[in-house]
PDB file of N, CA and C in Angstrom:
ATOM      1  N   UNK A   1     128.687 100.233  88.478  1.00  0.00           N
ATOM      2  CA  UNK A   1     129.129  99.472  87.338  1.00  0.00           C
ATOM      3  C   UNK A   1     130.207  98.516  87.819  1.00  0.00           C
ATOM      4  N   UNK A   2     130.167  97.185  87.476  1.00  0.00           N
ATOM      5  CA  UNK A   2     131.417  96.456  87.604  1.00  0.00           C
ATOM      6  C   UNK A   2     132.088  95.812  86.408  1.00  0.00           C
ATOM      7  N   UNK A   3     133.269  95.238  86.453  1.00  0.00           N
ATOM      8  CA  UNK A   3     133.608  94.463  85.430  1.00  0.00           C
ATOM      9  C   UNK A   3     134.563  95.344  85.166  1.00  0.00           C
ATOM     10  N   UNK A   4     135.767  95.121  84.193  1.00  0.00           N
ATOM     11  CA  UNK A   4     136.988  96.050  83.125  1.00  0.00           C
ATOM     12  C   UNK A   4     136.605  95.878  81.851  1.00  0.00           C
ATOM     13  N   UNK A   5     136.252  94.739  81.284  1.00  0.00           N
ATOM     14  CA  UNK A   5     135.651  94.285  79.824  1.00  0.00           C
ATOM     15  C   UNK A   5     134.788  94.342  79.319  1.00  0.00           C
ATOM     16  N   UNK A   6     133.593  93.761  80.449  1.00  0.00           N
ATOM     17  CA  UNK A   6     132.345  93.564  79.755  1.00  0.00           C
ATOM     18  C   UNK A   6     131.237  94.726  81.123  1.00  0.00           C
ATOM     19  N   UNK A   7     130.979  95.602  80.783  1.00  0.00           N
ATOM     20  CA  UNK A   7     129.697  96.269  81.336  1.00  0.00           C
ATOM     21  C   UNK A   7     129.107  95.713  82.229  1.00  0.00           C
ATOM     22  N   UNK A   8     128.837  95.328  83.757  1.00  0.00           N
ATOM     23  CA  UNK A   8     127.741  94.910  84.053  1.00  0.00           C
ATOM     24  C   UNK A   8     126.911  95.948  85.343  1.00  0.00           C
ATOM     25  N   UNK A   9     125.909  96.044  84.884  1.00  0.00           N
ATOM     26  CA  UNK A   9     125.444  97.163  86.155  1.00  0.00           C
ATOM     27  C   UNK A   9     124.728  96.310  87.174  1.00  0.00           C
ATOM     28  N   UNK A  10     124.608  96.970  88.146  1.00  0.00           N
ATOM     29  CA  UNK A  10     124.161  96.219  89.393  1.00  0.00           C
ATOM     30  C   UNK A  10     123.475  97.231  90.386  1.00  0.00           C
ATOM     31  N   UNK A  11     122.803  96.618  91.453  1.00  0.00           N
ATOM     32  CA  UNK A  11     122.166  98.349  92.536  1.00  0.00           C
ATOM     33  C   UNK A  11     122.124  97.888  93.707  1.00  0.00           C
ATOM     34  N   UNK A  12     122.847  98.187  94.566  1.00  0.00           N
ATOM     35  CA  UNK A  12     123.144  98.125  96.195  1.00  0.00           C
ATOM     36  C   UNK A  12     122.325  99.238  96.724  1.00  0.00           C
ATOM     37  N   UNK A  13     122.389  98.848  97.940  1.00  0.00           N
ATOM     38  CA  UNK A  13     121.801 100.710  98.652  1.00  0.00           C
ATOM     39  C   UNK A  13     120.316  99.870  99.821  1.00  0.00           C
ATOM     40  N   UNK A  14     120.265 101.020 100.830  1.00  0.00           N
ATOM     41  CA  UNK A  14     118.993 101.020 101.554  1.00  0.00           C
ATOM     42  C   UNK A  14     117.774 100.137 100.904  1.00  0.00           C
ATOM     43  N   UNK A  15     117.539 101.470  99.393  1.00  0.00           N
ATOM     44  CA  UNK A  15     116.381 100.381  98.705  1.00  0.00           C
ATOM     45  C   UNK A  15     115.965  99.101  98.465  1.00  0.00           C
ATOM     46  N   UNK A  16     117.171  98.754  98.246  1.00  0.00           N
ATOM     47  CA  UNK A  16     117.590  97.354  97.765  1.00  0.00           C
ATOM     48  C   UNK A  16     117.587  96.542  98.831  1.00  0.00           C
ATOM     49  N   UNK A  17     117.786  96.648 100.236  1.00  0.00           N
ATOM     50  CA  UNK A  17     117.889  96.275 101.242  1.00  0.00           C
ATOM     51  C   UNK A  17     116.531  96.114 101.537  1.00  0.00           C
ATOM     52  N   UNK A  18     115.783  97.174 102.068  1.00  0.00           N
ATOM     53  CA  UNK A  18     114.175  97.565 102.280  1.00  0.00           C
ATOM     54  C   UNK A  18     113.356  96.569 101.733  1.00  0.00           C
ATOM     55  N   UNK A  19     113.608  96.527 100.031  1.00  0.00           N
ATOM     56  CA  UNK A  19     112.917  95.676  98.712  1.00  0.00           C
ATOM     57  C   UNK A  19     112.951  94.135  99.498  1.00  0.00           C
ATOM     58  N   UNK A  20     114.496  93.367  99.590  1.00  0.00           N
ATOM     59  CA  UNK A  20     114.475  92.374  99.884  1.00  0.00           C
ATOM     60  C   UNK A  20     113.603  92.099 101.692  1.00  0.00           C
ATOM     61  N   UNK A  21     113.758  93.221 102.419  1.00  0.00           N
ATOM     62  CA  UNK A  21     113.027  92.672 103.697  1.00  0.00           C
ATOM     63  C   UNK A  21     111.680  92.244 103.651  1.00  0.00           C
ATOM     64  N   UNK A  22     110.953  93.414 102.665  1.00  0.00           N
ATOM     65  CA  UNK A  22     109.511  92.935 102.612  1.00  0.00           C
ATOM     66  C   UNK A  22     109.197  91.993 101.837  1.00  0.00           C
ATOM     67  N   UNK A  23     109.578  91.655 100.915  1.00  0.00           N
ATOM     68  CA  UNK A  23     109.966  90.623 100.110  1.00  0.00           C
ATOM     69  C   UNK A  23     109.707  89.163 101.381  1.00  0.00           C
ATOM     70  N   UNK A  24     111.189  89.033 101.748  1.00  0.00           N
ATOM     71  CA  UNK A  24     111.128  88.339 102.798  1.00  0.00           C
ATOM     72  C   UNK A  24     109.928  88.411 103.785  1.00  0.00           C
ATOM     73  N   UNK A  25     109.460  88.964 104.262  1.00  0.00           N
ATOM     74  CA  UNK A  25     108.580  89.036 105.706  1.00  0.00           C
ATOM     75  C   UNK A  25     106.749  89.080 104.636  1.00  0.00           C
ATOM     76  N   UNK A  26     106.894  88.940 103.778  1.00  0.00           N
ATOM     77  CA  UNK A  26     105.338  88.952 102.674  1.00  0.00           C
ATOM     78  C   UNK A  26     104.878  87.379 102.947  1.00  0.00           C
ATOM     79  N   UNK A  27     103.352  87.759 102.431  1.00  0.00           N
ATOM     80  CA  UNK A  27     103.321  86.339 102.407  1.00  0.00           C
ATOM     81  C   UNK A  27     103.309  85.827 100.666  1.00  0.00           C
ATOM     82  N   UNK A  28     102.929  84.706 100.365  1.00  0.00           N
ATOM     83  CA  UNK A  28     103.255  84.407  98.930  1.00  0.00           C
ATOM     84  C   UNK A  28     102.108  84.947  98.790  1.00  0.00           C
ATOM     85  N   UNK A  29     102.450  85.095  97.396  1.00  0.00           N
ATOM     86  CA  UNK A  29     101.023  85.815  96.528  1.00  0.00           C
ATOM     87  C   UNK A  29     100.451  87.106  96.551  1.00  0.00           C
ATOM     88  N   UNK A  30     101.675  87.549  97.936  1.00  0.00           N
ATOM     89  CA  UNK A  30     100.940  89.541  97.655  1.00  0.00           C
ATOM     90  C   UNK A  30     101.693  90.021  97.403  1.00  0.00           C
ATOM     91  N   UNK A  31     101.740  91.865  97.720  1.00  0.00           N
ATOM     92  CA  UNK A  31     102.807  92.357  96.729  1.00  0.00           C
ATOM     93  C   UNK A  31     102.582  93.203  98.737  1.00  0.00           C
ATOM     94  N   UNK A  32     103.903  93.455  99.190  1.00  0.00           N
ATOM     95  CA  UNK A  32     104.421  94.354 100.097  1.00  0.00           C
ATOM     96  C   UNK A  32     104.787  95.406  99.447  1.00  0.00           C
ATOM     97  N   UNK A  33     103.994  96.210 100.375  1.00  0.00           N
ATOM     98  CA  UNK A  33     105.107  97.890  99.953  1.00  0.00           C
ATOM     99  C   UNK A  33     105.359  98.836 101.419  1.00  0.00           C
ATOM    100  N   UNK A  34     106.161  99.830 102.008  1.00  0.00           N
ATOM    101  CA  UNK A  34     106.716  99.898 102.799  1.00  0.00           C
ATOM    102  C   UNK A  34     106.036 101.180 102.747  1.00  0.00           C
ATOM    103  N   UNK A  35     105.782 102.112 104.124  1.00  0.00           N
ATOM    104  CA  UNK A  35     104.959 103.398 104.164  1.00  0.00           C
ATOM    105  C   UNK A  35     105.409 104.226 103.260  1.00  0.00           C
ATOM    106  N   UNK A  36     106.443 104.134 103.154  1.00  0.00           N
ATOM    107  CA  UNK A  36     106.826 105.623 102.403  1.00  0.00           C
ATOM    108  C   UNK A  36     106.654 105.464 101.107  1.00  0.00           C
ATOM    109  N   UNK A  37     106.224 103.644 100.497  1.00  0.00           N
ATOM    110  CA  UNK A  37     106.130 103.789  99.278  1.00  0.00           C
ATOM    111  C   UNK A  37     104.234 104.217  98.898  1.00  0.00           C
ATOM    112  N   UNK A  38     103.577 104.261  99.867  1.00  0.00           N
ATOM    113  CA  UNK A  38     102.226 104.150 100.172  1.00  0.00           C
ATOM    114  C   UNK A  38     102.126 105.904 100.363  1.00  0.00           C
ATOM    115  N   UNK A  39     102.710 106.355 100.849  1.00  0.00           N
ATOM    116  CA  UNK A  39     103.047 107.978 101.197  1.00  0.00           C
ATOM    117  C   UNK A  39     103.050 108.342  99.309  1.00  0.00           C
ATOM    118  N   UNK A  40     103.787 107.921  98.487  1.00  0.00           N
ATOM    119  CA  UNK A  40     104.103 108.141  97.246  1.00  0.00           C
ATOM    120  C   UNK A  40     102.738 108.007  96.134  1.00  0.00           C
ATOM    121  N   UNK A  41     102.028 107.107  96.528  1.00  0.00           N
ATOM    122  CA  UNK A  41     100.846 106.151  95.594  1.00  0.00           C
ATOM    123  C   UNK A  41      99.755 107.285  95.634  1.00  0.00           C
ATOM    124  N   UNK A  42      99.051 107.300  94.605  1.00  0.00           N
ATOM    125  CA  UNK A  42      98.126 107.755  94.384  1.00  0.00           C
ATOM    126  C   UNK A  42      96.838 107.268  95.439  1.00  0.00           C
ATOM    127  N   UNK A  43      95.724 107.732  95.774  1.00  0.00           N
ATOM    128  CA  UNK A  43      94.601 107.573  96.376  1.00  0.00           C
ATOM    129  C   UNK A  43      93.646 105.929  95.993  1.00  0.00           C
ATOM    130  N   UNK A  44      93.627 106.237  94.575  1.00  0.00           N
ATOM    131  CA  UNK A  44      93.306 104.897  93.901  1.00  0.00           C
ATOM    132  C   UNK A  44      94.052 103.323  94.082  1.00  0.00           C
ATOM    133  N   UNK A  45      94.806 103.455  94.549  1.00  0.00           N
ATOM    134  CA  UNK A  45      95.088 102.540  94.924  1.00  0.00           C
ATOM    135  C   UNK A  45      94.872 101.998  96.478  1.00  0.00           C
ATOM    136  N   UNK A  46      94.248 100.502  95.947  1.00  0.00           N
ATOM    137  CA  UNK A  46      93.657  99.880  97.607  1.00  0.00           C
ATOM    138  C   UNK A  46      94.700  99.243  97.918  1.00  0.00           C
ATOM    139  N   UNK A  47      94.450  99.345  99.260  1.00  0.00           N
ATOM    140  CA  UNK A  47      95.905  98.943 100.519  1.00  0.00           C
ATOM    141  C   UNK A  47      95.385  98.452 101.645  1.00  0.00           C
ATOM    142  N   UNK A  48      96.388  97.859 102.070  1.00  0.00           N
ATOM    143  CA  UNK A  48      95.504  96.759 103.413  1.00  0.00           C
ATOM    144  C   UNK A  48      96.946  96.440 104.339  1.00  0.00           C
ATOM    145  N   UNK A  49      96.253  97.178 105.863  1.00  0.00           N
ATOM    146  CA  UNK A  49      97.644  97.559 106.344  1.00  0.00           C
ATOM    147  C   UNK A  49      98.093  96.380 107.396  1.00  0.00           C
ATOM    148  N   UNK A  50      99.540  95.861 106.548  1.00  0.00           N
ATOM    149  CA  UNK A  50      99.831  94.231 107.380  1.00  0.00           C
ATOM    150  C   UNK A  50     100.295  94.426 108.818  1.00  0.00           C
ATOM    151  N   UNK A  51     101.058  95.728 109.373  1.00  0.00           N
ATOM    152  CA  UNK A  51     101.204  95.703 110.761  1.00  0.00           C
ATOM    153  C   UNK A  51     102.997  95.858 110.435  1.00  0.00           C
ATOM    154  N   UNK A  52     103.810  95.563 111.120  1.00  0.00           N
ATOM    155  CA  UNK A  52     105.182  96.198 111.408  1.00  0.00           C
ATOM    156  C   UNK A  52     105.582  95.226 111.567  1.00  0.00           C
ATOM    157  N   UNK A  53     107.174  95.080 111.248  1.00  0.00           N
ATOM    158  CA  UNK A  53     107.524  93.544 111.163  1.00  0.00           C
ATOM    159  C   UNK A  53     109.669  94.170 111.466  1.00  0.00           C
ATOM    160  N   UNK A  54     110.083  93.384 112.361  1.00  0.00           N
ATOM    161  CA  UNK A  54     111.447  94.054 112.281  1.00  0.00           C
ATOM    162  C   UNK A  54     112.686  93.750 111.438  1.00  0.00           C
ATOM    163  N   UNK A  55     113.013  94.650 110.711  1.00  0.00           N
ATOM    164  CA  UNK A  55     113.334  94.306 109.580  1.00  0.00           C
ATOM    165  C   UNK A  55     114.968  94.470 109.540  1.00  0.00           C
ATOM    166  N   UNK A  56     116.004  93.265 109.282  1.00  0.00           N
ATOM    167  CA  UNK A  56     116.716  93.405 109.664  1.00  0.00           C
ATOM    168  C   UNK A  56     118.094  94.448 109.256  1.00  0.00           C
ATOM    169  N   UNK A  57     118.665  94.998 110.071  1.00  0.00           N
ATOM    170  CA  UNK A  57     119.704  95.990 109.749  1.00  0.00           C
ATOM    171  C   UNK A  57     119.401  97.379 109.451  1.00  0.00           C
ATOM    172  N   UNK A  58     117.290  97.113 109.775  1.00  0.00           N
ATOM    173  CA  UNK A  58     116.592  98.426 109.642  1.00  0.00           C
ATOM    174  C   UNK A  58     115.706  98.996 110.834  1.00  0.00           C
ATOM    175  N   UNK A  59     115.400  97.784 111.257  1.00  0.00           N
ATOM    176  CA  UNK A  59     114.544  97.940 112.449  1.00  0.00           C
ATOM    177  C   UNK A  59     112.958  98.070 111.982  1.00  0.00           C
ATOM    178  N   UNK A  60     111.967  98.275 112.737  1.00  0.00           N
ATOM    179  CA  UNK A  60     110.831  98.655 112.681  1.00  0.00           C
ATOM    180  C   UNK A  60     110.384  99.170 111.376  1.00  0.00           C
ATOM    181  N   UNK A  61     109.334  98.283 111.236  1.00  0.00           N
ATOM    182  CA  UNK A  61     109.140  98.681 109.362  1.00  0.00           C
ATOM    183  C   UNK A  61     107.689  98.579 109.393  1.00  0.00           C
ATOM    184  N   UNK A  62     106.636  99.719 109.238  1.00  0.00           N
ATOM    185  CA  UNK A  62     105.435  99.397 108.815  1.00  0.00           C
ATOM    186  C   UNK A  62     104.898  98.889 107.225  1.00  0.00           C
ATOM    187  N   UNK A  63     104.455  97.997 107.023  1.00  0.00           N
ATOM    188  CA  UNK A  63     104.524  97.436 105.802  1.00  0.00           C
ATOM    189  C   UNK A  63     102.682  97.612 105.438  1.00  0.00           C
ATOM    190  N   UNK A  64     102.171  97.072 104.625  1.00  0.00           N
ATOM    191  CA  UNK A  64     101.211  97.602 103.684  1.00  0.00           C
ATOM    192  C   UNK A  64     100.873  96.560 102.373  1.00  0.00           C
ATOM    193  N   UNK A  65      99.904  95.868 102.316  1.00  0.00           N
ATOM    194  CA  UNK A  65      99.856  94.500 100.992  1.00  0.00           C
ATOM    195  C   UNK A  65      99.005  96.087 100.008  1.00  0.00           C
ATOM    196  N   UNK A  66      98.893  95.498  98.927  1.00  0.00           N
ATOM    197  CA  UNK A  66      98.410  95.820  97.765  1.00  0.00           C
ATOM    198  C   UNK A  66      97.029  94.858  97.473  1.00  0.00           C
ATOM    199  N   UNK A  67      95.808  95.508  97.500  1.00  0.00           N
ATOM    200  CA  UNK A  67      94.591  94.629  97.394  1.00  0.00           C
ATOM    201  C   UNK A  67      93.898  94.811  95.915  1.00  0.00           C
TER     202      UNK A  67
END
């Protein structure tokens, strides 16, 4: 939470970090998701695996588009 007056919430952290790398390293128009979020997903969902990309302040990141 920040602010004294007015409420404002906000979210730092790994995730948030992770979110913006693949973000960054995607190409336009797909949706990146990172193994462990692919580890999480149900079966039904199709995936198409983009290869590892180094991600900064994280290192080595296998990444994953959404088809």
């Amino acid at each position: 939470m920040v602010g004294s007056h007015k409420f404002v919430y906000d979210v730092w952290g790994d995730t948030v970090n992770q979110a913006s790398r693949l973000e960054s390293a995607c190409t336009p128009g797909r949706v990146a998701i990172s193994g462990a979020t692919k580890a999480l997903l149900p079966s039904s969902f199709e995936l198409e695996e983009a290869g590892t990309f180094d991600a900064k302040n994280i290192g080595p990141t296998r990444r994953y588009y959404l088809t």
